[in-house]
Protein backbone atom coordinates (compact mmCIF):
# COMPACT_ATOMS: atom_id res chain seq x y z
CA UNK A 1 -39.14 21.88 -35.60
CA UNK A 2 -39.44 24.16 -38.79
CA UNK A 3 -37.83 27.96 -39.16
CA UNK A 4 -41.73 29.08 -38.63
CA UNK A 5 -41.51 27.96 -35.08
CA UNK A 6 -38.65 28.56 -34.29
CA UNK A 7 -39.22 32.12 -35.04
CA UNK A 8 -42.65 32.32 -33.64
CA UNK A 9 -40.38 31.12 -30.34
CA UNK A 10 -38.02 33.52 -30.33
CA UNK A 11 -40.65 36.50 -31.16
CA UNK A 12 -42.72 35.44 -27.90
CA UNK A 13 -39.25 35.95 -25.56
CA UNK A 14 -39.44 38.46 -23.62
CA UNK A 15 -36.83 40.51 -21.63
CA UNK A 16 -38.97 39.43 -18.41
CA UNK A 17 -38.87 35.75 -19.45
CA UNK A 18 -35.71 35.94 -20.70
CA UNK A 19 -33.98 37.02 -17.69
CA UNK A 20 -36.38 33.89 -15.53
CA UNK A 21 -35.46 31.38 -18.25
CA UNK A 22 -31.75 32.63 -17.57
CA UNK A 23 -31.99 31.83 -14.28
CA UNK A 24 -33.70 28.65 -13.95
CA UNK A 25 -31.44 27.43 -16.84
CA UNK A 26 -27.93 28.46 -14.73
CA UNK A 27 -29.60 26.85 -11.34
CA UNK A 28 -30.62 23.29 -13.32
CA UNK A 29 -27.26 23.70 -14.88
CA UNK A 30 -25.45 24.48 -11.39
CA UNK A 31 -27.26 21.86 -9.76
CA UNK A 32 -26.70 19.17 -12.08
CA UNK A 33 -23.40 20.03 -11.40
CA UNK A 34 -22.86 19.77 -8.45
CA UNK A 35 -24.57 16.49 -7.15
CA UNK A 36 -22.11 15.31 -10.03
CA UNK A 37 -19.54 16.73 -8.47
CA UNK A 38 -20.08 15.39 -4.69
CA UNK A 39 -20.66 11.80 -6.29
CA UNK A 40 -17.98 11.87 -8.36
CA UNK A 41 -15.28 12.70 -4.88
CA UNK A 42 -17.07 9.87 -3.38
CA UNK A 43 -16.09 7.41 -5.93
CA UNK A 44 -13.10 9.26 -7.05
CA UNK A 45 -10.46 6.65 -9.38
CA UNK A 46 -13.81 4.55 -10.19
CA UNK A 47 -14.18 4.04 -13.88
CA UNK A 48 -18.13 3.63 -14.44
CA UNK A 49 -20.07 4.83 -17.43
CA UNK A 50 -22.24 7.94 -14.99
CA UNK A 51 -19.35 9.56 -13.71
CA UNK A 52 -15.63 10.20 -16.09
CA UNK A 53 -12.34 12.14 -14.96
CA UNK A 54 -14.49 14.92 -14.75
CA UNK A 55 -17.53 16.59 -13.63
CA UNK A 56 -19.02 16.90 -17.63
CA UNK A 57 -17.40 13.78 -19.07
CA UNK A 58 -19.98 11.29 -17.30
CA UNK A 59 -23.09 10.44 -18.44
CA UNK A 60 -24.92 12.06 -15.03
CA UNK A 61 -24.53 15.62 -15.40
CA UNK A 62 -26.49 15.95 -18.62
CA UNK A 63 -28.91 13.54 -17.54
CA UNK A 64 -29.26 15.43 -14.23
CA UNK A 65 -29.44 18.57 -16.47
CA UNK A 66 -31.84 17.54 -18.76
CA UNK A 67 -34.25 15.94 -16.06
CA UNK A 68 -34.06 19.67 -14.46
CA UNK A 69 -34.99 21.54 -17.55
CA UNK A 70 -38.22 19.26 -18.16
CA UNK A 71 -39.35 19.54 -14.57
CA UNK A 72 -38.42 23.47 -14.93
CA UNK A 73 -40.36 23.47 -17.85
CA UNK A 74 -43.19 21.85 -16.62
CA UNK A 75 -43.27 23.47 -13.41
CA UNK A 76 -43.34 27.52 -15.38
CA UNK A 77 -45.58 26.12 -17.81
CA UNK A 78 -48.27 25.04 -14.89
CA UNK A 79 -47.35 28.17 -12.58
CA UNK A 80 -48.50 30.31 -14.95
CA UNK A 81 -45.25 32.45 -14.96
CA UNK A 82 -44.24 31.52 -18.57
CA UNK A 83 -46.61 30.11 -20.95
CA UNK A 84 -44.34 28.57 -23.27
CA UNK A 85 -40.27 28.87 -21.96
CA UNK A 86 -38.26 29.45 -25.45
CA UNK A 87 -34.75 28.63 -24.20
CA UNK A 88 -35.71 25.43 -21.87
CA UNK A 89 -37.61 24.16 -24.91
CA UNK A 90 -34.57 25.05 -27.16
CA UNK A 91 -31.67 23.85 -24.27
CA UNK A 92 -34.06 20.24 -24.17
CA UNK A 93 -32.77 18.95 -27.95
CA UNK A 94 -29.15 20.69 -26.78
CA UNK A 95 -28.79 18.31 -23.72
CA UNK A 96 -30.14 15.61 -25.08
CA UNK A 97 -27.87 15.63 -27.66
CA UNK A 98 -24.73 15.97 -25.14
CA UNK A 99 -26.57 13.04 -23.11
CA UNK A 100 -26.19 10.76 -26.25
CA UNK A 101 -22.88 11.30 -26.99
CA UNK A 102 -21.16 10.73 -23.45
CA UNK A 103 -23.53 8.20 -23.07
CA UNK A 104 -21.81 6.32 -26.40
CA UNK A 105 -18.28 7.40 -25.49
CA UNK A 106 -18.23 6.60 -22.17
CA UNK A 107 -19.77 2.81 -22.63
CA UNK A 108 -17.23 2.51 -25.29
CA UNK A 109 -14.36 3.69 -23.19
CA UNK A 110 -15.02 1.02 -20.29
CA UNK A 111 -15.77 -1.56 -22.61
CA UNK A 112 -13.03 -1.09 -24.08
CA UNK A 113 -10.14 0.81 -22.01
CA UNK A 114 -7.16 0.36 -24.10
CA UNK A 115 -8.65 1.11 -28.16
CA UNK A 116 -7.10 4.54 -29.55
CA UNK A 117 -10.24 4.26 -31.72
CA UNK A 118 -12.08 5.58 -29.12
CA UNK A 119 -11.42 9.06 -29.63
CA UNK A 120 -11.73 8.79 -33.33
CA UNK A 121 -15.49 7.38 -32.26
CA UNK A 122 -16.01 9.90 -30.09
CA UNK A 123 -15.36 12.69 -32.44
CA UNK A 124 -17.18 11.27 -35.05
CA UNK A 125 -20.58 10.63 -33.03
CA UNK A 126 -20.12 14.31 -32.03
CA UNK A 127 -19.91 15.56 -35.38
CA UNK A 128 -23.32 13.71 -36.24
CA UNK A 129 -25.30 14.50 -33.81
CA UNK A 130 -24.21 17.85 -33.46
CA UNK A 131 -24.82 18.12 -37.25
CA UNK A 132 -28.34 16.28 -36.71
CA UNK A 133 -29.44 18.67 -34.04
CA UNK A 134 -28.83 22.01 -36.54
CA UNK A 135 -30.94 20.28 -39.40
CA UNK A 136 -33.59 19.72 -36.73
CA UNK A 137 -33.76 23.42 -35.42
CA UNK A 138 -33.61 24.63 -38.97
CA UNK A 139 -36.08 22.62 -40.25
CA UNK A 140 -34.00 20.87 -43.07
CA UNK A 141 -34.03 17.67 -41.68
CA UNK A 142 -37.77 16.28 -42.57
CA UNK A 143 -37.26 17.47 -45.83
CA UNK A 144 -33.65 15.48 -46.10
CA UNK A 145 -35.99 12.65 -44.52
CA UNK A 146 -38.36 12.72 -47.52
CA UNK A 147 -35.55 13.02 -50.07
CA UNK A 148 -34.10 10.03 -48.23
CA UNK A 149 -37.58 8.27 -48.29
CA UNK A 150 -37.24 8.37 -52.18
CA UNK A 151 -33.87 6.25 -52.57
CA UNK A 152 -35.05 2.37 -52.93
CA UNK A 153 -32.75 -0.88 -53.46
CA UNK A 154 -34.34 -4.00 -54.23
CA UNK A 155 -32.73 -6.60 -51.32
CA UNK A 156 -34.19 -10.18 -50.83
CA UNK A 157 -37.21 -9.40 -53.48
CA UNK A 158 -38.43 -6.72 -50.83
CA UNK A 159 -37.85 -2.70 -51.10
CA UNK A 160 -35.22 -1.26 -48.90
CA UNK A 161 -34.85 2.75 -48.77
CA UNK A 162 -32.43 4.49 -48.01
CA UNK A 163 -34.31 6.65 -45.11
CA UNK A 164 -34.96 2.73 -43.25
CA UNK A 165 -31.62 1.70 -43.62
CA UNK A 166 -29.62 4.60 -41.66
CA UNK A 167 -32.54 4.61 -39.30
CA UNK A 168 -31.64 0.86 -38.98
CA UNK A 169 -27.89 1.78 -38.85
CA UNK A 170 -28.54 4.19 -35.86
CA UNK A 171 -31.05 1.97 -34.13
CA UNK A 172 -28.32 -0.66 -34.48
CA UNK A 173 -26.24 1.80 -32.71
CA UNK A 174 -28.13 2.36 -29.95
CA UNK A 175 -28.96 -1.55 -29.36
CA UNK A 176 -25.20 -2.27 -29.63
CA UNK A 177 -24.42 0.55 -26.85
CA UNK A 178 -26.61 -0.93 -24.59
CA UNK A 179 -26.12 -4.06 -25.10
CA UNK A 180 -22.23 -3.08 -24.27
CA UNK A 181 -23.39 -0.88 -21.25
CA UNK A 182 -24.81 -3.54 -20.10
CA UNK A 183 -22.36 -6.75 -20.80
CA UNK A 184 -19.95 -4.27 -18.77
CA UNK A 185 -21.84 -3.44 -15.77
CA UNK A 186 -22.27 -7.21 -15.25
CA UNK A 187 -18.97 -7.43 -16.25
CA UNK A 188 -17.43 -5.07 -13.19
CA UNK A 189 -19.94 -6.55 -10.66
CA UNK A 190 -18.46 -10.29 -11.25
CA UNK A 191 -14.65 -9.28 -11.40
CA UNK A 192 -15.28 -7.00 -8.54
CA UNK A 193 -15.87 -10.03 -6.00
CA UNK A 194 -19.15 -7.91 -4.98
CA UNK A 195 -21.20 -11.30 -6.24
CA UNK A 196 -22.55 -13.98 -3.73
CA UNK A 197 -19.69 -15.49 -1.60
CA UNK A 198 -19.30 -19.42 -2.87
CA UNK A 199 -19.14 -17.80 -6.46
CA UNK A 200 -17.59 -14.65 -6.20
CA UNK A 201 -14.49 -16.31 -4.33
CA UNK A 202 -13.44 -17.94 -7.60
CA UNK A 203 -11.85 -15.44 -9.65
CA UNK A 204 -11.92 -18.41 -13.12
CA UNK A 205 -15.46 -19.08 -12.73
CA UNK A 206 -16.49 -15.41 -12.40
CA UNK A 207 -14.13 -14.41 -15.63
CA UNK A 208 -15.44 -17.20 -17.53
CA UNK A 209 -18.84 -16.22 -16.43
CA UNK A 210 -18.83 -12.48 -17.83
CA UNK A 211 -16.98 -13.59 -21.11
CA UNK A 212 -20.16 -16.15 -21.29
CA UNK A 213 -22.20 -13.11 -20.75
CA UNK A 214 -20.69 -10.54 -22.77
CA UNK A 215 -20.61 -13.09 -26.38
CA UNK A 216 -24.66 -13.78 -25.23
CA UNK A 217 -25.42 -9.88 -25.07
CA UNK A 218 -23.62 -9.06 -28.50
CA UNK A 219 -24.92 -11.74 -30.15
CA UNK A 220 -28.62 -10.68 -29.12
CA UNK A 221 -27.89 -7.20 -29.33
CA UNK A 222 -26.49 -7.98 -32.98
CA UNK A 223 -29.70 -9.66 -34.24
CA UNK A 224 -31.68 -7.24 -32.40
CA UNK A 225 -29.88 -4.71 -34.50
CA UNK A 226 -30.28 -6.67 -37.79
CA UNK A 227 -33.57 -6.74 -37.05
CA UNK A 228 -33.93 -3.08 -36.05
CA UNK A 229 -32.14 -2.23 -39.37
CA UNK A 230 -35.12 -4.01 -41.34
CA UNK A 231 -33.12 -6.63 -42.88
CA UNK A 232 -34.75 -9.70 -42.12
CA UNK A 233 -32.74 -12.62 -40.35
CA UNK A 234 -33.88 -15.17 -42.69
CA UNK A 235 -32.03 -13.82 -45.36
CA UNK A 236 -28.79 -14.36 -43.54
CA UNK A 237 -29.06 -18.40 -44.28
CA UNK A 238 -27.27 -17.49 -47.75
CA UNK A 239 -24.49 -16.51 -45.75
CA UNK A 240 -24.26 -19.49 -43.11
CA UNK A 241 -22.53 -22.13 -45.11
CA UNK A 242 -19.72 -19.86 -46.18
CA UNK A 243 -19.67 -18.56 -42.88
CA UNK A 244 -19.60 -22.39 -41.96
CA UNK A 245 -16.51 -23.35 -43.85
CA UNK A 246 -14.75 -19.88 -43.14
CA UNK A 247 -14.94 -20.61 -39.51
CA UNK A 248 -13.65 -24.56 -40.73
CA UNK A 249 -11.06 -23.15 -42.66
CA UNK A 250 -10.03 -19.60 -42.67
CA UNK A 251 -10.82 -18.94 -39.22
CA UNK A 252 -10.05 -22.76 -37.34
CA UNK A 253 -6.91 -21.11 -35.45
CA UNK A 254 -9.21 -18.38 -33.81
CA UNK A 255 -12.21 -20.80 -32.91
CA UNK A 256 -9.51 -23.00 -31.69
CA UNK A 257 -8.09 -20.17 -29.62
CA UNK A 258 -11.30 -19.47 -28.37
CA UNK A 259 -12.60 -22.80 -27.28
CA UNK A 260 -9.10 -23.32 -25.23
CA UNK A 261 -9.67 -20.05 -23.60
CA UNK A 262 -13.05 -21.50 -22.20
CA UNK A 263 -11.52 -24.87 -21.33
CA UNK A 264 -8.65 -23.44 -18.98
CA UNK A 265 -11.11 -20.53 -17.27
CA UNK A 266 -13.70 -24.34 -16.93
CA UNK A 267 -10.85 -26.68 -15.48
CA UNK A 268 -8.71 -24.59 -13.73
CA UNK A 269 -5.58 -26.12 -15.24
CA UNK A 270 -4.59 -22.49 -15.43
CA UNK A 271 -5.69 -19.24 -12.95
CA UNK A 272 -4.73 -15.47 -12.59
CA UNK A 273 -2.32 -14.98 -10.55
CA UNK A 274 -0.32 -18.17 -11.32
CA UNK A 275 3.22 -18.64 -11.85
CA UNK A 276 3.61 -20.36 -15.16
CA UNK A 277 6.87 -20.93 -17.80
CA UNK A 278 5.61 -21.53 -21.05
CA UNK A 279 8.03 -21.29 -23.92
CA UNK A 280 10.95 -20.51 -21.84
CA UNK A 281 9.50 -17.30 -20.85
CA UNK A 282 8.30 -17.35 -17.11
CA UNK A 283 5.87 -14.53 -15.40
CA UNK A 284 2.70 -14.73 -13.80
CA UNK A 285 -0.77 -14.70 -15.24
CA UNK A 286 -2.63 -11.43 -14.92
CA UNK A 287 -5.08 -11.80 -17.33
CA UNK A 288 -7.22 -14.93 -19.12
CA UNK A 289 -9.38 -13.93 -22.03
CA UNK A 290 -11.12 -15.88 -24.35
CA UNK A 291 -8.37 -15.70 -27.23
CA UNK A 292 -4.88 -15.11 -25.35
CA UNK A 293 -3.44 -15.21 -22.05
CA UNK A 294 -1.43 -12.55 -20.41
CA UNK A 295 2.07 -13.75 -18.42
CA UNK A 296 3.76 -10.81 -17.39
CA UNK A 297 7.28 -10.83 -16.22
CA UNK A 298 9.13 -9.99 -13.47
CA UNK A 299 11.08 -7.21 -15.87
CA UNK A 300 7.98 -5.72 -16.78
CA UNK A 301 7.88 -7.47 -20.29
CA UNK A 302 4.09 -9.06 -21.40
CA UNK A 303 4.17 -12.38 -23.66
CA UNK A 304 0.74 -12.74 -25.40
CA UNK A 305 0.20 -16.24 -25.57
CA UNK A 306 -2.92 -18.17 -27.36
CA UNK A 307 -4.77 -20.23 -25.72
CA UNK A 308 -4.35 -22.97 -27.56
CA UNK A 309 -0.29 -23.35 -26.92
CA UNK A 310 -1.30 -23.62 -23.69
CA UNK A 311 -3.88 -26.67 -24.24
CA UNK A 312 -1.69 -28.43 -26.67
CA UNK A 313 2.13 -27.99 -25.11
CA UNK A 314 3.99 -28.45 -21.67
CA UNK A 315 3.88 -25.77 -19.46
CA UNK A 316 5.03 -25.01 -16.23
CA UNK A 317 2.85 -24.30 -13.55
CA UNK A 318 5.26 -23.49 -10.15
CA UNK A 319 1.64 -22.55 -8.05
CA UNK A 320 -0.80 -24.83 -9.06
CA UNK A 321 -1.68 -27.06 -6.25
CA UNK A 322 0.84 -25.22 -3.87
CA UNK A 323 2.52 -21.72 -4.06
CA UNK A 324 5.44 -22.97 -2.40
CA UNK A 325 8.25 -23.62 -4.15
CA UNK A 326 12.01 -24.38 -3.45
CA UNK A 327 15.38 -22.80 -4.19
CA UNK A 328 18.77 -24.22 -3.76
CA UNK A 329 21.87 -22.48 -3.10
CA UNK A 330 25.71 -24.46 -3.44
CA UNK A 331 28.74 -23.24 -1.39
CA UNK A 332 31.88 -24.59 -1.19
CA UNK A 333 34.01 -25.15 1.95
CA UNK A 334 37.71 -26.57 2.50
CA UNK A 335 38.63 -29.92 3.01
CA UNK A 336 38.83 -30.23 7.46
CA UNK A 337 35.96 -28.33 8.17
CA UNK A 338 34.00 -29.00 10.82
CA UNK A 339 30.66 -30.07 8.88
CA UNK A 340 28.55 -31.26 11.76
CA UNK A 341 29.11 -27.68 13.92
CA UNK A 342 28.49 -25.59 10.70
CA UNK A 343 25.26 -27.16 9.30
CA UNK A 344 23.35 -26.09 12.12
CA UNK A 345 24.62 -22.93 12.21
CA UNK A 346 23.62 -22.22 7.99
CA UNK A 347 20.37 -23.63 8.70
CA UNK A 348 19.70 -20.85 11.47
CA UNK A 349 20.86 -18.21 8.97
CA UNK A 350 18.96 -19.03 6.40
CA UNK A 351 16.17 -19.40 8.28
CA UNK A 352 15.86 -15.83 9.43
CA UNK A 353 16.29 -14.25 5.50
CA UNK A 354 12.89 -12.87 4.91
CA UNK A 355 10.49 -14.63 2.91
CA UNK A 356 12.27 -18.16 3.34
CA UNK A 357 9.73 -20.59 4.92
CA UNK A 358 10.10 -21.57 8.57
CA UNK A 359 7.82 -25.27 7.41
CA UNK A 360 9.16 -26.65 5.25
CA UNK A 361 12.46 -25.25 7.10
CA UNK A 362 15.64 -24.71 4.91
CA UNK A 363 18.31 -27.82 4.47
CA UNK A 364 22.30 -28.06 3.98
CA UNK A 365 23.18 -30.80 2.42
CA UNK A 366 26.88 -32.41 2.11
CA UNK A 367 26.15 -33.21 -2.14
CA UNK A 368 29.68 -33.54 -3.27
CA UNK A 369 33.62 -34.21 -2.59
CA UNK A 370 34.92 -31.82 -5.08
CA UNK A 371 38.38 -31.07 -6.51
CA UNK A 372 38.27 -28.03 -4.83
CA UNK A 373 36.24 -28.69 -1.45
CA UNK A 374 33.36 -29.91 0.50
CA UNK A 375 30.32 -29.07 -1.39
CA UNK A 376 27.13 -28.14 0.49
CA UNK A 377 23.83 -27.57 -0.89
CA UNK A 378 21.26 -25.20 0.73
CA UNK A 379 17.87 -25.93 0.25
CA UNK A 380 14.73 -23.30 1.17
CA UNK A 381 11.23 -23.10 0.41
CA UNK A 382 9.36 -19.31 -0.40
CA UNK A 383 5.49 -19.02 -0.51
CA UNK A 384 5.53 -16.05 -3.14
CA UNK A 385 7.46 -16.63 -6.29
CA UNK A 386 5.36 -14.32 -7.92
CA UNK A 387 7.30 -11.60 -6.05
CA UNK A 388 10.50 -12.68 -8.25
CA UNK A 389 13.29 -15.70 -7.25
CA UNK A 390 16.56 -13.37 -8.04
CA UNK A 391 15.88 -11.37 -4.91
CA UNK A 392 15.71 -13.75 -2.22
CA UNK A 393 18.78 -16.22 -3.40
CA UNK A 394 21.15 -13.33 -3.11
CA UNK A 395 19.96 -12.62 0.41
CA UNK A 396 20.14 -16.24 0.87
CA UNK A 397 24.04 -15.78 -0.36
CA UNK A 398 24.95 -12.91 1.08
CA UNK A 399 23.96 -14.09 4.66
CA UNK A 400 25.43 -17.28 4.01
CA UNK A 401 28.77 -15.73 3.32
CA UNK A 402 28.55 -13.30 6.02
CA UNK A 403 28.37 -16.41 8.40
CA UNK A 404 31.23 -18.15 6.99
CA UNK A 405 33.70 -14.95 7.45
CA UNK A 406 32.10 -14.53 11.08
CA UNK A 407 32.79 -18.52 11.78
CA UNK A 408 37.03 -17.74 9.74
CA UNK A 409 36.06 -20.63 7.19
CA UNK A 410 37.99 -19.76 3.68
CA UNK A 411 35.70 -20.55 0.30
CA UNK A 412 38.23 -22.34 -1.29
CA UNK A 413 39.14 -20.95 -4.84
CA UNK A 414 40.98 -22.54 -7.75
CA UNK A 415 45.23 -22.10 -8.49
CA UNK A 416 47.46 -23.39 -11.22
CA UNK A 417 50.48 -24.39 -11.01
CA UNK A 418 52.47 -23.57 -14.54
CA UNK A 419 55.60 -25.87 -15.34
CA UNK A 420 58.16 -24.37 -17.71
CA UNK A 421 60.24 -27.06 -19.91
CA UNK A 422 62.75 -26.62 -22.33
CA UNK A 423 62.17 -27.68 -25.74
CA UNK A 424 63.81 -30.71 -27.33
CA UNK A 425 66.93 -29.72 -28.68
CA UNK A 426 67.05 -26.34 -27.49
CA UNK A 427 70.84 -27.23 -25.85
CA UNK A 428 72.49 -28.53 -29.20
CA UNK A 429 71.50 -24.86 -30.91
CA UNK A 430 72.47 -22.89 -27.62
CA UNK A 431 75.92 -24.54 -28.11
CA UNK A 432 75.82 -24.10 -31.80
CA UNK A 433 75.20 -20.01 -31.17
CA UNK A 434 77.37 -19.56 -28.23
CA UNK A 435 79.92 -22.06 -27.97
CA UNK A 436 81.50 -22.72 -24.94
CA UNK A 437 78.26 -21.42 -23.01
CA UNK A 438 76.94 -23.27 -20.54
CA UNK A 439 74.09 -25.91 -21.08
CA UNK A 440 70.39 -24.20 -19.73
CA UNK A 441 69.53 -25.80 -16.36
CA UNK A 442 65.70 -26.94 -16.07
CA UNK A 443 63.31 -24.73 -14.31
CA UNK A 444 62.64 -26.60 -10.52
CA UNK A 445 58.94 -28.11 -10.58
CA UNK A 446 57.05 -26.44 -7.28
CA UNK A 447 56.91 -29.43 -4.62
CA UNK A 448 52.97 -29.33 -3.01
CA UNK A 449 51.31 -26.41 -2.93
CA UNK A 450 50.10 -24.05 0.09
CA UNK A 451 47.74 -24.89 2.64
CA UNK A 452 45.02 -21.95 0.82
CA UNK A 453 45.78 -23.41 -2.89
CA UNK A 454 43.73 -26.89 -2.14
CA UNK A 455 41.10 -26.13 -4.46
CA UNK A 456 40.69 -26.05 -8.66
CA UNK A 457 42.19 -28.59 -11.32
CA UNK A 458 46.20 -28.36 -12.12
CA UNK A 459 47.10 -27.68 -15.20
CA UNK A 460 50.29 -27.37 -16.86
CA UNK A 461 51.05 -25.66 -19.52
CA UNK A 462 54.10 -24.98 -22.06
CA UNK A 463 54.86 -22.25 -24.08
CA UNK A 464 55.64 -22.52 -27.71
């Protein structure tokens, strides 16, 4: 558009259209937004590239606005009310412009949820194609065009200008958007379980599946790009034997991470949701990608872990072929107790703690004559270790001892017994000091000890 028409636009408004333009603009405006508004309370906490955390942040209102202005448009123009609208024509390039910038910020914002960069993206598209837009009205931008047209570099022993190369640059844009629009819709759908039953049941397959997907769309989308931006692909075969022995070399660790993340997602050595111990830190898997696995603790803390540790070391799986596990519990009881009437009893108790397993059903076990008592072990199985281990051994304790003060049967606990002797020579200096005094009698040893004191090693000691 050049100043001339622009102006020529303007003069033709008149306070009649003007005030119909108005109002056809506010009710495409109004309705856009709210058929955004009753879709986006239908799916409200869904994150999906049409509708955001509000009504304008989605990519459907100004598509639903900008679809209303052309069939506005079109529908004044043919009706014979208003020859040529000014402010739809002028509000088309406006919307558009809004369209193509939630349209990039959103698909960047669920393909990638977590980057601060984002906003620094979003600004920055903003800024250009706000700033495009104003050249356009004004009419400067076909004559920045030909300016552009006359910048040349020689590349491959072909003419590149600088006009074809941003043109390239923004085409490459727009290829790379979609091509991350789409790698995440496919993306959601396979995570979501939404796919066909025999695959969608298997959360490893489906991950591995959009990861597969997501490398095969970027890596079109980037030679689509390349070839958008009119370099040719042919010249990149400079570039493939140092990318060759960068990847050998410089990059082995990453392409080794990489390749590991594909093998566990293929053989199911390793699947969300597992309880692993790897490195002596133990969580549960909540996320595989292709470079680094996610265990996240019980405490809240998150261990990134490569991929490849977990090919080439030892690590504990506690729910790979079976989510049960076992716990064990020891208690102490005193030497005449009546073993074979409280067993039975424990293994009822135990039994009704929430979360212990009825099959396998818990076990006391008679596992050692101590110094200080009978030792029994208690052994119980739980089907949900994720849920933490801490929680359900002190239940496990705390009914345990409740039964033994019901049932009057002591825990025995450890005593001393202390013997004071004199030192050598201590009575020849006494009677050198005091004589006539008479000779220190020995401190009586304690014969046996109480009935309560039948548990802990003796020691004796003697003070210097």
């Amino acid at each position: 558009m050049t100043p001339t028409n622009l102006q020529a636009l303007l003069a033709s408004l008149t306070q009649r259209g003007l005030l119909i333009e108005l109002g056809t603009l506010a009710a495409c405006l109004g309705l856009a937004w709210t058929v955004t508004w009753l879709l986006g309370r239908r799916s409200a906490g869904s994150k999906s590239v049409w509708l955001g955390d509000h009504v304008v942040d989605g990519v459907l209102f100004p598509a639903l606005a900008l679809a209303g202005v052309f069939a506005a448009r079109w529908g004044l123009h043919v009706g014979g009310l208003l020859p040529r609208p000014v402010l739809l024509q002028l509000a088309v390039p406006v919307l558009a412009s809004l369209l193509i910038i939630r349209l990039g910020v959103r698909v960047l914002q669920v393909a990638f949820p977590r980057s601060q960069l984002v906003r620094v993206v979003e600004r920055t598209l903003s800024w250009l194609v706000w700033i495009g837009l104003v050249l356009w009205l004004t009419g400067a931008l076909p004559l920045l065009l030909e300016e552009m047209e006359q910048i040349h570099w020689k590349v491959g022993g072909g003419s590149v200008s600088l006009r074809s190369l941003v043109e390239g640059a923004l085409s490459s844009v727009v290829v790379m958007v979609l091509a991350l629009w789409l790698s995440s819709a496919i993306e959601t759908r396979l995570l979501s379980g939404t796919a066909e039953p025999g695959f969608g049941g298997n959360l490893s397959l489906r991950k591995i599946a959009a990861n597969v997907t997501r490398a095969l769309l970027l890596l079109v989308g980037l030679l689509l790009a390349l070839s958008a931006a009119g370099i040719p692909l042919g010249a990149l075969s400079v570039f493939s034997g140092a990318l060759g022995v960068g990847i050998g070399f410089g990059l082995q660790k990453l392409a080794s991470n990489y390749v590991s993340g594909f093998v566990i997602l293929a053989e199911r050595s390793l699947r969300i949701g597992d309880v692993v111990k790897v490195d002596n830190f133990e969580g549960r898997i909540t996320d595989i990608n292709t470079r680094f696995t996610v265990v996240r603790a019980l405490n809240g803390r998150e261990s990134i872990v490569p991929n490849e540790l977990l090919i080439t070391q030892r690590v504990e799986n506690l729910t790979l072929s079976d989510p049960r596990v076992v716990l064990t519990s020891t208690v102490q009881v005193a030497y005449g107790t009546d073993l074979d009437a409280l067993i039975p009893r424990l293994v009822e108790v135990v039994r009704a703690v929430p979360r212990v397993l009825s099959e396998p059903g818990p076990a006391v076990l008679l596992s050692s004559f101590a110094a200080d008592g009978l030792e029994l072990t208690v052994s119980y199985w739980i089907g949900d270790p994720e849920n933490g281990l801490g929680g359900v051994r002190s239940d496990v304790n705390r009914a345990l001892l409740r039964e033994l003060q019901t049932l009057h049967i002591d825990i025995p606990f450890p005593q001393r017994v202390v013997q004071v002797q004199a030192a050598p020579g201590a009575e020849a200096v006494a009677q050198l000091l005091h004589p006539g005094a008479p000779a220190p009698a020995q401190s009586p040893v304690p014969q046996g000890l109480p009935a309560a004191a039948a548990v802990g090693p003796q020691s004796s000691g003697t003070p210097s």
